[in-house]
PDB file of N, CA and C in Angstrom:
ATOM      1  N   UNK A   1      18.931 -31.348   0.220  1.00  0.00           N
ATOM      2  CA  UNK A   1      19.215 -30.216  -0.649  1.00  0.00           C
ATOM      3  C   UNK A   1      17.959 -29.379  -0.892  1.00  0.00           C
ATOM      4  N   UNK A   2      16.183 -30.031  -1.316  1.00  0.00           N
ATOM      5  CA  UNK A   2      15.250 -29.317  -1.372  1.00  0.00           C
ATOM      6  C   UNK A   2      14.963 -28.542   0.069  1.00  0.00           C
ATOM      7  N   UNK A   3      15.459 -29.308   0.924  1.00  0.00           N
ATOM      8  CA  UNK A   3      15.049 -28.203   2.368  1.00  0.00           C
ATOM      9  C   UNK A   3      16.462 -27.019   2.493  1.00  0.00           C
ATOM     10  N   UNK A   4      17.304 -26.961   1.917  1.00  0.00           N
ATOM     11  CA  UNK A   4      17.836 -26.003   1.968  1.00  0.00           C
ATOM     12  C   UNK A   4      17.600 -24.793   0.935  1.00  0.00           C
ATOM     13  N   UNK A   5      17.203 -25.755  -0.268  1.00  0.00           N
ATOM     14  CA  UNK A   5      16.419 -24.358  -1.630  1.00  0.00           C
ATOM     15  C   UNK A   5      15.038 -23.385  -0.578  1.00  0.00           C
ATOM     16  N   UNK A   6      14.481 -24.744   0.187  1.00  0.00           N
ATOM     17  CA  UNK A   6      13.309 -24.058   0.587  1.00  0.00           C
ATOM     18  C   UNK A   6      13.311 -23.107   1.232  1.00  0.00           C
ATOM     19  N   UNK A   7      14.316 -23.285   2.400  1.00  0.00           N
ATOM     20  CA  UNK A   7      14.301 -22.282   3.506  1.00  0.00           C
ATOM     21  C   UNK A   7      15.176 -21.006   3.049  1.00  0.00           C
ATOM     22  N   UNK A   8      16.119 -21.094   1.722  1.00  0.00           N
ATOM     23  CA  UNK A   8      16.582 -19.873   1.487  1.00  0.00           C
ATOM     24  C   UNK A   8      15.496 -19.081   0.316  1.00  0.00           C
ATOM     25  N   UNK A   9      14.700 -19.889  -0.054  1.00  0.00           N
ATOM     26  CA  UNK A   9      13.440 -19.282  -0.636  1.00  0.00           C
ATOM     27  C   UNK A   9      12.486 -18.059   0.020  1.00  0.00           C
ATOM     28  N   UNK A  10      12.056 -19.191   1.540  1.00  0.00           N
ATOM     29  CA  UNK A  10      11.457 -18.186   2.378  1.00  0.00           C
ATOM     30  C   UNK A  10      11.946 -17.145   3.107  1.00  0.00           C
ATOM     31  N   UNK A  11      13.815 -17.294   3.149  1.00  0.00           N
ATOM     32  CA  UNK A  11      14.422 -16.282   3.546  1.00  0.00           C
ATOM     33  C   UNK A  11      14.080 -15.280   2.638  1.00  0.00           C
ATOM     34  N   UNK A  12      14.222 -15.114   1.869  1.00  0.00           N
ATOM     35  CA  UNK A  12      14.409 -13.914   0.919  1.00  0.00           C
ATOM     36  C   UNK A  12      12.914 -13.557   0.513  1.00  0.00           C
ATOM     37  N   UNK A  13      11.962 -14.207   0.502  1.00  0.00           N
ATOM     38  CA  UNK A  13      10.601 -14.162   0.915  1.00  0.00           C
ATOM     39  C   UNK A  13      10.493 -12.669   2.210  1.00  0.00           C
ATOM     40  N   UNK A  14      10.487 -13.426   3.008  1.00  0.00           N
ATOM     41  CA  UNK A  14      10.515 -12.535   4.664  1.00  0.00           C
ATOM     42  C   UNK A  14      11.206 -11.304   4.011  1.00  0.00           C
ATOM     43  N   UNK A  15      12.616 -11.416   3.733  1.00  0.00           N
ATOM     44  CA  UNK A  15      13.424 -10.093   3.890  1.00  0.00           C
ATOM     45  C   UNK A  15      12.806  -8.901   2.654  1.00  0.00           C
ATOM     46  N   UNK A  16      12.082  -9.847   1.663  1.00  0.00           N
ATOM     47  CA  UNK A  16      11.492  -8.664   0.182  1.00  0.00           C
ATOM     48  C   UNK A  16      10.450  -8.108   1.399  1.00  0.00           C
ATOM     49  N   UNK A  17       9.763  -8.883   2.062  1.00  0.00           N
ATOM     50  CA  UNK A  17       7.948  -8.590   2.324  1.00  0.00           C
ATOM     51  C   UNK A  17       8.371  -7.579   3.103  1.00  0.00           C
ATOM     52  N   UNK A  18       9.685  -7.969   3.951  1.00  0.00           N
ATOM     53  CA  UNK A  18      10.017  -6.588   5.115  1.00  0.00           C
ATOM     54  C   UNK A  18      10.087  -5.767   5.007  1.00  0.00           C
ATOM     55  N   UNK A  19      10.750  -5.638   3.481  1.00  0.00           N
ATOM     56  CA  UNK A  19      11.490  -4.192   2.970  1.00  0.00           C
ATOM     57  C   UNK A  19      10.376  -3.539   2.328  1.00  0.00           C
ATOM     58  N   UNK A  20       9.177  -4.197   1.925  1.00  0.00           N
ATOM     59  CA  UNK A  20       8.660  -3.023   1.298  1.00  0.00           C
ATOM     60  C   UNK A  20       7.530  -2.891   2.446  1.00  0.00           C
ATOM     61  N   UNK A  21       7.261  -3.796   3.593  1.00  0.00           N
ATOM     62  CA  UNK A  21       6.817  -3.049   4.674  1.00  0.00           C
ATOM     63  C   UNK A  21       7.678  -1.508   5.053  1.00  0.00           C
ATOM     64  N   UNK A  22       8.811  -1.658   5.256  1.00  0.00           N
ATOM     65  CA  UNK A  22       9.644  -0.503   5.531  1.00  0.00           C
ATOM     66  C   UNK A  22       9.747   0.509   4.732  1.00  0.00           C
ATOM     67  N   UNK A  23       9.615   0.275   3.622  1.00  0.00           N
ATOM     68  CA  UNK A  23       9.395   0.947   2.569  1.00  0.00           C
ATOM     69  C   UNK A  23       7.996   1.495   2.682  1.00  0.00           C
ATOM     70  N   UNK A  24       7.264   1.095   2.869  1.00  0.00           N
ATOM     71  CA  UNK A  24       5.517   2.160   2.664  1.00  0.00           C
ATOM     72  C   UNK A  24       5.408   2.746   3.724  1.00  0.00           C
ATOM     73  N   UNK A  25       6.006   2.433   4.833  1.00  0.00           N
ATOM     74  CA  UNK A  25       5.652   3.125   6.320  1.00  0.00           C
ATOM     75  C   UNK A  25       7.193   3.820   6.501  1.00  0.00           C
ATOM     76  N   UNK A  26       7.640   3.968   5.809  1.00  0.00           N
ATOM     77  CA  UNK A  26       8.706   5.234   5.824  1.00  0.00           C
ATOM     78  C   UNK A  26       8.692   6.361   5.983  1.00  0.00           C
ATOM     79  N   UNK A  27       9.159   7.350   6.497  1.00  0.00           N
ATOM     80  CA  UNK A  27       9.160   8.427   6.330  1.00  0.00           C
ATOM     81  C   UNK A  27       8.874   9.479   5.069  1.00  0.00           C
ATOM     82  N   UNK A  28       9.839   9.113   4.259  1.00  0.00           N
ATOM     83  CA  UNK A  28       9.415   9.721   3.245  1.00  0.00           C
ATOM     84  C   UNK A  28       8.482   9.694   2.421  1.00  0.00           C
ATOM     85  N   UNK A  29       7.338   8.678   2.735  1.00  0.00           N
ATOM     86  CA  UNK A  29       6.411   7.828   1.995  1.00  0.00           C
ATOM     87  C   UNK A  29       4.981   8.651   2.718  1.00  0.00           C
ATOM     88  N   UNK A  30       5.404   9.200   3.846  1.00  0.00           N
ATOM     89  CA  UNK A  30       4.321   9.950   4.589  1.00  0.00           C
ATOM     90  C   UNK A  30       3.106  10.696   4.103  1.00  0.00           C
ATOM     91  N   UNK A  31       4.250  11.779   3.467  1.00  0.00           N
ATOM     92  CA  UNK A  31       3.278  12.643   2.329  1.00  0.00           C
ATOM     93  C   UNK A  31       2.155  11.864   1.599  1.00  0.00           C
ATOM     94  N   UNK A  32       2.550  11.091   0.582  1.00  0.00           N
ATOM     95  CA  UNK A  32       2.176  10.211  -0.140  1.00  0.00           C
ATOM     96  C   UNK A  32       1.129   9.631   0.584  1.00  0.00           C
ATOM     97  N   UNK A  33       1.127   8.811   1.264  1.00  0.00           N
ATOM     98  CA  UNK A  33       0.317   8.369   2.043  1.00  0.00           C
ATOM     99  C   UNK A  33      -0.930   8.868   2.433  1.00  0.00           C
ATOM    100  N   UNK A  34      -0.384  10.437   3.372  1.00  0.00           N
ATOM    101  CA  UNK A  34      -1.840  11.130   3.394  1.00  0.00           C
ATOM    102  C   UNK A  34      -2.694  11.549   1.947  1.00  0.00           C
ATOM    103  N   UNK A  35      -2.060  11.822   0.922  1.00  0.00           N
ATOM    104  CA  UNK A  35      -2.553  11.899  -0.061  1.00  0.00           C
ATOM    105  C   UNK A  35      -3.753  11.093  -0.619  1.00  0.00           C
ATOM    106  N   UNK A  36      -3.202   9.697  -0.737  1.00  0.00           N
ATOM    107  CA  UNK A  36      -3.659   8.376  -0.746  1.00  0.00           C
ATOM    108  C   UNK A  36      -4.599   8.097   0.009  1.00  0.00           C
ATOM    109  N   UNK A  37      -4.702   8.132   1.252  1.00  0.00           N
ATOM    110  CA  UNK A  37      -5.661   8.296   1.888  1.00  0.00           C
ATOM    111  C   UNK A  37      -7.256   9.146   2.044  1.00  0.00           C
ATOM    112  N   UNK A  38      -6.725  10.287   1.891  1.00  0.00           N
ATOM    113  CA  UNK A  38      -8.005  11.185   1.323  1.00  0.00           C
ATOM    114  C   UNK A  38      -8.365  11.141  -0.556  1.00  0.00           C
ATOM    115  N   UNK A  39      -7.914  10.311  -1.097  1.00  0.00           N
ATOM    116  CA  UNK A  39      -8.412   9.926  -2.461  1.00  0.00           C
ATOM    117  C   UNK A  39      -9.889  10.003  -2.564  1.00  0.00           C
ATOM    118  N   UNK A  40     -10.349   8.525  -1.722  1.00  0.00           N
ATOM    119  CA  UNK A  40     -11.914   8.807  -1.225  1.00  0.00           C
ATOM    120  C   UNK A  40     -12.631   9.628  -1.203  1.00  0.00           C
ATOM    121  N   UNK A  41     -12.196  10.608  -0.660  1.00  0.00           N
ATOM    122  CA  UNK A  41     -13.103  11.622  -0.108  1.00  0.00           C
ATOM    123  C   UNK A  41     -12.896  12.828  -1.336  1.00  0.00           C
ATOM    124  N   UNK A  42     -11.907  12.532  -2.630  1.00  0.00           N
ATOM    125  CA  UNK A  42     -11.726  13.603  -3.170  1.00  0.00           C
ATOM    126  C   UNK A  42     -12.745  13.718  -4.456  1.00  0.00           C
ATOM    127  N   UNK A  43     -13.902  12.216  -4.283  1.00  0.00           N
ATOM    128  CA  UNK A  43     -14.781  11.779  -5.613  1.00  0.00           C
ATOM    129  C   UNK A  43     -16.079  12.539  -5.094  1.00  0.00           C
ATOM    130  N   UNK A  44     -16.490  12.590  -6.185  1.00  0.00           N
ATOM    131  CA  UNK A  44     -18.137  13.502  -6.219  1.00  0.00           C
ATOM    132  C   UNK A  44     -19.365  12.001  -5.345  1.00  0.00           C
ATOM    133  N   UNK A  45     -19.687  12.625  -4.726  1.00  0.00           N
ATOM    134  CA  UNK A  45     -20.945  11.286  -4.196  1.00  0.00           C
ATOM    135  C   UNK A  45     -21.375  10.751  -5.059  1.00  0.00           C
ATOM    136  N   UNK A  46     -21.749   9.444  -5.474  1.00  0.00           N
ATOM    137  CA  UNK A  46     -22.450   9.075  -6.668  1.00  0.00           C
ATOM    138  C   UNK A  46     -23.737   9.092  -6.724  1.00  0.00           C
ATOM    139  N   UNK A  47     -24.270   9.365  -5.265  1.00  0.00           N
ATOM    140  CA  UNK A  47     -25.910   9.554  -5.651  1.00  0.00           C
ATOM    141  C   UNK A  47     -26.285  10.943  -5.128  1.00  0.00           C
ATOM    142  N   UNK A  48     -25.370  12.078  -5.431  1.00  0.00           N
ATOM    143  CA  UNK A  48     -25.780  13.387  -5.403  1.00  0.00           C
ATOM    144  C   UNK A  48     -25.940  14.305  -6.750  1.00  0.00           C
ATOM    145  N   UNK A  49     -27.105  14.917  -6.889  1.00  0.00           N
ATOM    146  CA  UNK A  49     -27.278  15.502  -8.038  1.00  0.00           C
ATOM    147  C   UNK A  49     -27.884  16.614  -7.977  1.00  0.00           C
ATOM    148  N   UNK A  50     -27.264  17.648  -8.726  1.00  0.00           N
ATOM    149  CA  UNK A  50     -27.308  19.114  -8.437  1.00  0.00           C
ATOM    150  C   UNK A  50     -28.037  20.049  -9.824  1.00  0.00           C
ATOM    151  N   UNK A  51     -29.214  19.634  -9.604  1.00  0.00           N
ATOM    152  CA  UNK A  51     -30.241  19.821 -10.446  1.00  0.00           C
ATOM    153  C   UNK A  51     -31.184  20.890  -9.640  1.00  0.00           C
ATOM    154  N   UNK A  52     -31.003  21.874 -10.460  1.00  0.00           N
ATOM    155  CA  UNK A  52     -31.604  23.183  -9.471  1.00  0.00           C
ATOM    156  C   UNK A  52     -32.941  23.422 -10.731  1.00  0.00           C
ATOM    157  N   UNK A  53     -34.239  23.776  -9.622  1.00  0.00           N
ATOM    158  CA  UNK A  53     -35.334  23.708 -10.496  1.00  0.00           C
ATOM    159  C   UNK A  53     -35.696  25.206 -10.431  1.00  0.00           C
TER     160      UNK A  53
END
């Protein structure tokens, strides 16, 4: 009986992890994504300083 709790455990394991694989690499998630991606690049350098003499 515990090897059958187990393996429908990891079933539904696999099928959540899939779906929100499918879910972030979706289409509609695209936008988002590139967004997300250039976050990085949207912060001030931390060791640049604009001190004009």
């Amino acid at each position: 009986m515990i090897a059958i709790i187990n393996a429908l455990a990891t079933i539904l394991a696999m099928a959540t992890f899939l779906g929100i694989c499918w879910w972030a690499f979706s289409r509609g998630r695209a936008q988002a994504n590139r967004e997300a991606a250039m976050l990085p690049f949207a912060l001030p350098d931390e060791g640049a300083t604009d001190k004009k003499n």
